[in-house]
Protein backbone atom coordinates (compact mmCIF):
# COMPACT_ATOMS: atom_id res chain seq x y z
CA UNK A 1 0.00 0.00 0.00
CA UNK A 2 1.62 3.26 -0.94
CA UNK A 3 4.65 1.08 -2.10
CA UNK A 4 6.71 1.38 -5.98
CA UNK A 5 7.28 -2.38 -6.78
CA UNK A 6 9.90 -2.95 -9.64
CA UNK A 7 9.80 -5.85 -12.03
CA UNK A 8 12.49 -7.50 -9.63
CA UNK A 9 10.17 -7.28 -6.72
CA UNK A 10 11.92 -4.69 -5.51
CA UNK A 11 11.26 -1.09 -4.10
CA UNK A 12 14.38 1.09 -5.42
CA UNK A 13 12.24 3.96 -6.32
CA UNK A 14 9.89 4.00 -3.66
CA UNK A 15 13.26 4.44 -1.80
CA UNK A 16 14.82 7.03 -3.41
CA UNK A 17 11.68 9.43 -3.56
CA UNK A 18 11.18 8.52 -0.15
CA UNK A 19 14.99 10.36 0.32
CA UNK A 20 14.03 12.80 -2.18
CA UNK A 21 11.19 14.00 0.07
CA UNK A 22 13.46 13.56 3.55
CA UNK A 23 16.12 15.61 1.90
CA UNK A 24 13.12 18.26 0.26
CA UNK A 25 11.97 18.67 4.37
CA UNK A 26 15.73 18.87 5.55
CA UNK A 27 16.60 21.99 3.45
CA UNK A 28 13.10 23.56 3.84
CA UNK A 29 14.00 23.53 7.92
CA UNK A 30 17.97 23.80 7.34
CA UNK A 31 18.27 27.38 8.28
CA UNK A 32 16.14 26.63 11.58
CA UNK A 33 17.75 23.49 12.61
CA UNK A 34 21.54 24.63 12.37
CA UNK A 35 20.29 28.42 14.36
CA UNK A 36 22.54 29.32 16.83
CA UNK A 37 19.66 30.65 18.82
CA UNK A 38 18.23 27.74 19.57
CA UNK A 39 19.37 25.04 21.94
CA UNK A 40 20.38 21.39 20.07
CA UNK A 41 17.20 19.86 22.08
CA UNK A 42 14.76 22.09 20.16
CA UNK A 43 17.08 21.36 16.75
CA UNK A 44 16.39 17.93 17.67
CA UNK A 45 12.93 17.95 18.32
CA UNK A 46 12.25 20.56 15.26
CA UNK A 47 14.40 17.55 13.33
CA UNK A 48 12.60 14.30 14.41
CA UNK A 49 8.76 15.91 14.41
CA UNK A 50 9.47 17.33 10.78
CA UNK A 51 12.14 15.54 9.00
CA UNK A 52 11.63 12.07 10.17
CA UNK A 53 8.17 12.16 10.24
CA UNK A 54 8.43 12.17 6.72
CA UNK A 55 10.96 9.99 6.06
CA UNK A 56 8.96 6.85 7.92
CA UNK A 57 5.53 8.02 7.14
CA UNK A 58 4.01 4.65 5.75
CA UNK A 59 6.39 2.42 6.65
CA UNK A 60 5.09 0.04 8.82
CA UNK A 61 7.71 -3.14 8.34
């Protein structure tokens, strides 16, 4: 479900847009996330509720 499935079986480009859209969220938030005005703990927090949040939405295995 939500999956890219390759004649191999495979899921190489379901991977990579899944990066593509990681990397799209990183740089959008880059400029926030590497502030010297804010402490690493809200960086952190500002990384893993954005950025990862994308990169494991729908992946439940």
């Amino acid at each position: 479900m939500g999956s890219i499935i390759d004649e191999h079986g495979g899921s190489d480009a379901n991977v990579k847009a899944r990066i593509g859209k990681t990397r799209a969220a990183f740089l959008h938030l880059k400029n926030i996330c590497i502030s010297k005005q804010l402490s690493t703990n809200v960086s952190v927090r500002i990384f893993n509720m954005s950025v990862n949040t994308v990169l494991l939405y729908r992946t439940e295995t």
